[in-house]
Protein backbone atom coordinates (compact mmCIF):
# COMPACT_ATOMS: atom_id res chain seq x y z
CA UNK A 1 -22.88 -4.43 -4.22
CA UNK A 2 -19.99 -3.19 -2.38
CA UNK A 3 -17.44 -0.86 -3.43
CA UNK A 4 -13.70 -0.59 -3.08
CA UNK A 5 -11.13 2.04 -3.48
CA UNK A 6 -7.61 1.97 -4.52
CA UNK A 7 -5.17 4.06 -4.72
CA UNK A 8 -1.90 3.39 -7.36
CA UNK A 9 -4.44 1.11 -8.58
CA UNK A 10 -2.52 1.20 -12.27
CA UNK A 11 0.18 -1.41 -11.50
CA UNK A 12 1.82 -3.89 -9.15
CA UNK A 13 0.17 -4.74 -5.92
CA UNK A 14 -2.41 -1.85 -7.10
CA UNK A 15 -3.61 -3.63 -9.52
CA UNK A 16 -3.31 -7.04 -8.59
CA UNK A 17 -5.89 -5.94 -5.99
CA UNK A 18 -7.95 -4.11 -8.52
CA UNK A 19 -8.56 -7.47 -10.39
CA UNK A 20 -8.81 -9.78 -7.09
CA UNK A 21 -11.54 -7.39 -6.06
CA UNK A 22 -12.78 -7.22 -8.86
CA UNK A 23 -13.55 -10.70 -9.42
CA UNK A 24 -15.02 -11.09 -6.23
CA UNK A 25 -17.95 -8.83 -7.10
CA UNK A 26 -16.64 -5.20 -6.01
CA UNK A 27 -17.60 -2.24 -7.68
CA UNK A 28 -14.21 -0.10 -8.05
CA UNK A 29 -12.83 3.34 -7.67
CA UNK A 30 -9.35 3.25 -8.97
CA UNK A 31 -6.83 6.32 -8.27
CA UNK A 32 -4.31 7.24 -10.57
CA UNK A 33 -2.16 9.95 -11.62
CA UNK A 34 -2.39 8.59 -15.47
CA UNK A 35 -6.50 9.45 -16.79
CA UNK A 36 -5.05 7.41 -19.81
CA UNK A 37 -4.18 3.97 -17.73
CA UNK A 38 -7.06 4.30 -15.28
CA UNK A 39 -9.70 4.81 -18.28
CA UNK A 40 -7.90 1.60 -20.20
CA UNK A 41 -8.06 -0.63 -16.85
CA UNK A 42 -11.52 0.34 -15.67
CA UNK A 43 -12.62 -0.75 -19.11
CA UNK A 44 -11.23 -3.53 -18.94
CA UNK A 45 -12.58 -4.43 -15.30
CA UNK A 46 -15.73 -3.45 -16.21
CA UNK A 47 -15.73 -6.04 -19.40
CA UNK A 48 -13.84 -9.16 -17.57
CA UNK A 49 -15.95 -9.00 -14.70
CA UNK A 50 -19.01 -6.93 -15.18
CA UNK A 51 -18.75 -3.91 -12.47
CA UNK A 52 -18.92 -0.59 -12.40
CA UNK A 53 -15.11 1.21 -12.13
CA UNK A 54 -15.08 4.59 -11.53
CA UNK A 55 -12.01 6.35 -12.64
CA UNK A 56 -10.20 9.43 -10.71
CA UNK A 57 -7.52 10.81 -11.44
CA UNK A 58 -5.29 12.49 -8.45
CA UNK A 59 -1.81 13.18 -7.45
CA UNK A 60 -1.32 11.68 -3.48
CA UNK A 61 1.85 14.07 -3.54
CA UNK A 62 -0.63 17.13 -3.23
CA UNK A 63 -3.07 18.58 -1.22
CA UNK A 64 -5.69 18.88 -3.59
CA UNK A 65 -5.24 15.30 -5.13
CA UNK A 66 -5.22 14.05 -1.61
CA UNK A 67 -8.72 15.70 -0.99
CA UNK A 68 -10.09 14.72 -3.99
CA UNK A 69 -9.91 11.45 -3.18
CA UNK A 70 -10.64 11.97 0.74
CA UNK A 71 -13.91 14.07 -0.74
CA UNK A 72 -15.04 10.82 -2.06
CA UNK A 73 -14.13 8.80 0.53
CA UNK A 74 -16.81 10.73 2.80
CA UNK A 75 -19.65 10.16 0.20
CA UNK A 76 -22.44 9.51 1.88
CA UNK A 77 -25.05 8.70 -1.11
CA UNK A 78 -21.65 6.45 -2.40
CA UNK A 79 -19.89 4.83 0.58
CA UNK A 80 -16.91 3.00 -0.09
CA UNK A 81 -16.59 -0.36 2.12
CA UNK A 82 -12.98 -1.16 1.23
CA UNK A 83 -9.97 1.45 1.10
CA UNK A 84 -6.43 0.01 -0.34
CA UNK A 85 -3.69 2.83 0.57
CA UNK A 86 -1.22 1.31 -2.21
CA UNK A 87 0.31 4.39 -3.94
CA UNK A 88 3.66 4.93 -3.01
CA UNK A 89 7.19 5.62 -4.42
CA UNK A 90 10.84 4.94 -3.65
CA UNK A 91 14.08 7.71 -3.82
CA UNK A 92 17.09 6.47 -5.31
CA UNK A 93 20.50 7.00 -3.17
CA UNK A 94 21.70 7.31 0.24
CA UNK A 95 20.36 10.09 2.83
CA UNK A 96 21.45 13.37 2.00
CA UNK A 97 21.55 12.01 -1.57
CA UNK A 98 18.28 12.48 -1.98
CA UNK A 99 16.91 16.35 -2.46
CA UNK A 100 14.81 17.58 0.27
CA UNK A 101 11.84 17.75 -1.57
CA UNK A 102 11.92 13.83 -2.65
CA UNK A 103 12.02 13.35 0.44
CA UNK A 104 9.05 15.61 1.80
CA UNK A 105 6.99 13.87 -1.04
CA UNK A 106 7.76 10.49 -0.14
CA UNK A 107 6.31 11.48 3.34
CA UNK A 108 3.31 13.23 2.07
CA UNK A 109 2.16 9.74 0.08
CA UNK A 110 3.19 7.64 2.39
CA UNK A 111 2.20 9.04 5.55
CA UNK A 112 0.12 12.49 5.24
CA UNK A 113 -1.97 10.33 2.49
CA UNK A 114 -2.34 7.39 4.50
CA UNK A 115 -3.52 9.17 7.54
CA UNK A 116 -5.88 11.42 5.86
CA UNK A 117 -7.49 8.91 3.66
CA UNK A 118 -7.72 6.12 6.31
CA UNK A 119 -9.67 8.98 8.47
CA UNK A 120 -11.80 9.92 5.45
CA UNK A 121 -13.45 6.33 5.23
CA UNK A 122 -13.27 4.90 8.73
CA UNK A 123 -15.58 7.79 10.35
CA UNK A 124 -18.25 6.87 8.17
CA UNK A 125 -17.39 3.05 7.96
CA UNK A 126 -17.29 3.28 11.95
CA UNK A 127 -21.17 4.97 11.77
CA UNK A 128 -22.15 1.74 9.61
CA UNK A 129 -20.81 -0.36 11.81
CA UNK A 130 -18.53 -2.22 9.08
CA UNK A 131 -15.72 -1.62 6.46
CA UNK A 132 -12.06 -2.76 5.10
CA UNK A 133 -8.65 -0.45 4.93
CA UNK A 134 -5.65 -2.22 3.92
CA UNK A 135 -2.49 0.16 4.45
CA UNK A 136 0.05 -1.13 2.17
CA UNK A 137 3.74 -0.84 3.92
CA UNK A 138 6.76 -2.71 3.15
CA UNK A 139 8.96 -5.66 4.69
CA UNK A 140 11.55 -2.68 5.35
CA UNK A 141 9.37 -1.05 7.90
CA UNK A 142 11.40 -3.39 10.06
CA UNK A 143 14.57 -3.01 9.05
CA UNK A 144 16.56 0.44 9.04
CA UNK A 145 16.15 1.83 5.43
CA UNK A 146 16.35 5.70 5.54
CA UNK A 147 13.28 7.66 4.99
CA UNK A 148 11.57 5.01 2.87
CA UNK A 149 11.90 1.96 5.34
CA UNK A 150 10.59 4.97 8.18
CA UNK A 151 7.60 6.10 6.50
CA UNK A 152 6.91 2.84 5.78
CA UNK A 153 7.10 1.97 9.71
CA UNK A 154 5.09 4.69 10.75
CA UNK A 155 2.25 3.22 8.10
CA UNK A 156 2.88 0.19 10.83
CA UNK A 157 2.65 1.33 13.74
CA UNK A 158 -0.10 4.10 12.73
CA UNK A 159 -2.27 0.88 11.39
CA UNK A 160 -1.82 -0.93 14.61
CA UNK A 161 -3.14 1.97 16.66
CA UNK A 162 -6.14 2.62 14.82
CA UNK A 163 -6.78 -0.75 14.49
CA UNK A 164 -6.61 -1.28 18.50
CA UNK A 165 -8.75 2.03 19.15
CA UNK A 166 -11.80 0.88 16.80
CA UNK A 167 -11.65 -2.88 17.76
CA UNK A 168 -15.41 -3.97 18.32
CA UNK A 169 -16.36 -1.19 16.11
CA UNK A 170 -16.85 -3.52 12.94
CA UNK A 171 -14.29 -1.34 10.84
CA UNK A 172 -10.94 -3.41 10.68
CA UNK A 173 -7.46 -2.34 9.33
CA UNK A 174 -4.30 -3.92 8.15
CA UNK A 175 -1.08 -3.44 7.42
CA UNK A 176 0.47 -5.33 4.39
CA UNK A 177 4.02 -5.89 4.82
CA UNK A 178 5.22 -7.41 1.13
CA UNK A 179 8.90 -8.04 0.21
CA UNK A 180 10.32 -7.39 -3.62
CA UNK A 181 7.47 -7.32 -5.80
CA UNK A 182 7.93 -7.71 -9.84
CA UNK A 183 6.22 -4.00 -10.11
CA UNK A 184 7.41 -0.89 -12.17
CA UNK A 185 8.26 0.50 -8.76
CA UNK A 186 11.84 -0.15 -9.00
CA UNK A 187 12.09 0.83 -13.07
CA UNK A 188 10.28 4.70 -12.58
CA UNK A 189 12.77 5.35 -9.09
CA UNK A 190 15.79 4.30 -11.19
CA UNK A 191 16.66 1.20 -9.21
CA UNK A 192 19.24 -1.42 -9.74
CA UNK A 193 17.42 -4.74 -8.79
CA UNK A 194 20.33 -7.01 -10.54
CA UNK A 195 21.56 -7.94 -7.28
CA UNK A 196 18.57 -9.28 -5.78
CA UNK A 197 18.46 -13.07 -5.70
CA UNK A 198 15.48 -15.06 -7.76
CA UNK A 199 13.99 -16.12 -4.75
CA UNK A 200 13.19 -12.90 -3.02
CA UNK A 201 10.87 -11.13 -5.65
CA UNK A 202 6.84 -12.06 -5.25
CA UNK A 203 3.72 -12.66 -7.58
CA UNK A 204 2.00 -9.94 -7.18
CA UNK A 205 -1.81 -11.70 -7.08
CA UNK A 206 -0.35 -14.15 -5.11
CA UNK A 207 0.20 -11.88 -2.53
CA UNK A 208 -3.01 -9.96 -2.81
CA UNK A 209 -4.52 -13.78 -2.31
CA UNK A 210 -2.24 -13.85 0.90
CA UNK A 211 -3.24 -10.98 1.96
CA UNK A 212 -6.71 -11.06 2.10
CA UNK A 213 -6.25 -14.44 3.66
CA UNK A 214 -4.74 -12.58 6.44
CA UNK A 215 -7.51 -9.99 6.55
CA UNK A 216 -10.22 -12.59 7.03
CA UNK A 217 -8.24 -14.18 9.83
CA UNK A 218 -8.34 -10.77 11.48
CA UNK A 219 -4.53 -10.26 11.63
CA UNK A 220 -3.71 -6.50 11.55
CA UNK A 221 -0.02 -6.96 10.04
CA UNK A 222 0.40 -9.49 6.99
CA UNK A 223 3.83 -10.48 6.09
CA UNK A 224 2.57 -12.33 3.27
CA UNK A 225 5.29 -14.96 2.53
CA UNK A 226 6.81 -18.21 4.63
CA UNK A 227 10.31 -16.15 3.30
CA UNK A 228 9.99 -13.10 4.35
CA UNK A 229 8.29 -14.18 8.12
CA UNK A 230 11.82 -15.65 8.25
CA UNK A 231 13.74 -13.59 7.16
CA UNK A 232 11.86 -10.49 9.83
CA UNK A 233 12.29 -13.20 12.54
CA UNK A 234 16.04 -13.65 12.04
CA UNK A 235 16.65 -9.86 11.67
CA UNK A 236 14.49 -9.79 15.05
CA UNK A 237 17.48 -11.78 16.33
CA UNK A 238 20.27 -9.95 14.81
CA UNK A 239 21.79 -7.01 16.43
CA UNK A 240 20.36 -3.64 15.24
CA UNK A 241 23.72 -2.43 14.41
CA UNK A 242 24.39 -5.35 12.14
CA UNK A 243 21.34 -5.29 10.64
CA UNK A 244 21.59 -0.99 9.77
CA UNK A 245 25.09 -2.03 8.22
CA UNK A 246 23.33 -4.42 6.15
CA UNK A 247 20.81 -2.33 4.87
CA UNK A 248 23.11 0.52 4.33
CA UNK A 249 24.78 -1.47 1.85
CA UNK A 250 22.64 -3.52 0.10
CA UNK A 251 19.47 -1.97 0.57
CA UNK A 252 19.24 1.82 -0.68
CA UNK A 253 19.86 0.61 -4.01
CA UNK A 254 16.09 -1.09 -4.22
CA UNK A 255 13.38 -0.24 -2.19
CA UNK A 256 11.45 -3.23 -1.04
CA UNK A 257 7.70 -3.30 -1.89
């Protein structure tokens, strides 16, 4: 039986893909800073579906959560065979708004994380010849969104790379690119999401069932909604100026996940 790894497994996209997995016959280890949550959803796993779920708890924000996790990521007598990077946070409030160390820790989960996690798994996925990282981004990696919408680029365009380097290697990675997702991602960063229209926010497992549609098609970036592919195409054919003005307004109140 295989086994899968998640981080911010707890809630939203997290744990819409601890459940899809789940049910398709994965054994889990789900990453949390909460001991209390993880314990209560690995139970739960465990009795709906009847697999093992490791539990560990670890804060992506430090170093030693980070190589916690990364430690068993390089398990040899354990290997894990899917890696979601989902943990991930959004600031509330313009640049220079936001204190300095927000903003370092935003970068730390969202990038430092990302890259040393994905490297964890992938050398030893790459020696097996096989194995599954999904890098969870955001829609605004492609629209100008201050420090959130850049970090969440750079998960992009650091996805794409490794992808391209380890083609033919069996080990294949994608970035998931979701919209506004009903999470509690918007509630713990203080957000506003009043003035987001009905028809923007997403079902969380129907985009984890999108997205792993995309994965077995071999795409390496999944915008995982008809509505959100158009809207990204149209802002591809809007001036960048425009667009930033847009964003600037609208935009920092909610960050898009």
């Amino acid at each position: 039986m295989t086994t899968a790894l998640i981080t911010g497994s707890t809630s939203g996209i997290g744990a819409a893909f601890a459940r899809r997995l789940a049910a398709d016959g994965h054994n889990l280890v789900l990453v949390a800073r909460d001991t209390e949550r993880l314990h209560e959803q690995a139970t739960e796993l465990h009795d709906t579906h009847a697999i093992e779920a490791q539990v560990l708890t670890a804060d992506l924000a430090t170093d030693d959560g980070i190589e916690a996790v990364a430690d068993r990521l390089a398990q040899p007598a354990s290997p894990v065979d899917v890696l979601v990077n989902n943990a991930g946070f959004g600031n509330k409030g313009r640049y220079l708004d936001v204190p300095m160390a927000d903003e370092l820790r935003m970068l730390k989960v969202h990038c430092e994380a990302v890259l040393r996690l994905t490297s964890a798994v992938v050398a030893p996925m790459r020696e097996r010849h096989r194995g599954t990282v999904v890098n969870v981004a955001s829609a605004g990696a492609f629209v100008p969104r201050g420090t959130y919408g850049a970090s969440k680029a750079w998960v992009v365009q650091f996805t794409e790379g490794a992808a391209k380097d380890l083609a033919g290697s069996g080990v294949r990675l994608m970035a998931l690119c979701p919209g506004f997702v009903r999470t509690e991602f918007h509630e713990r960063a203080g957000m506003t999401t009043d003035n987001i229209p009905r028809w923007m926010w997403l079902d969380a497992d129907r985009l984890v069932t999108a997205a792993l549609a995309d994965l077995s098609r071999g795409r390496t970036v999944s915008i995982p909604d008809v509505r959100y592919k158009a809207l990204l195409g149209l802002a591809k054919l809007t001036p960048r100026t425009l667009v930033g003005a847009i964003s600037s307004r609208t935009g920092r109140k909610y960050g898009p996940r």
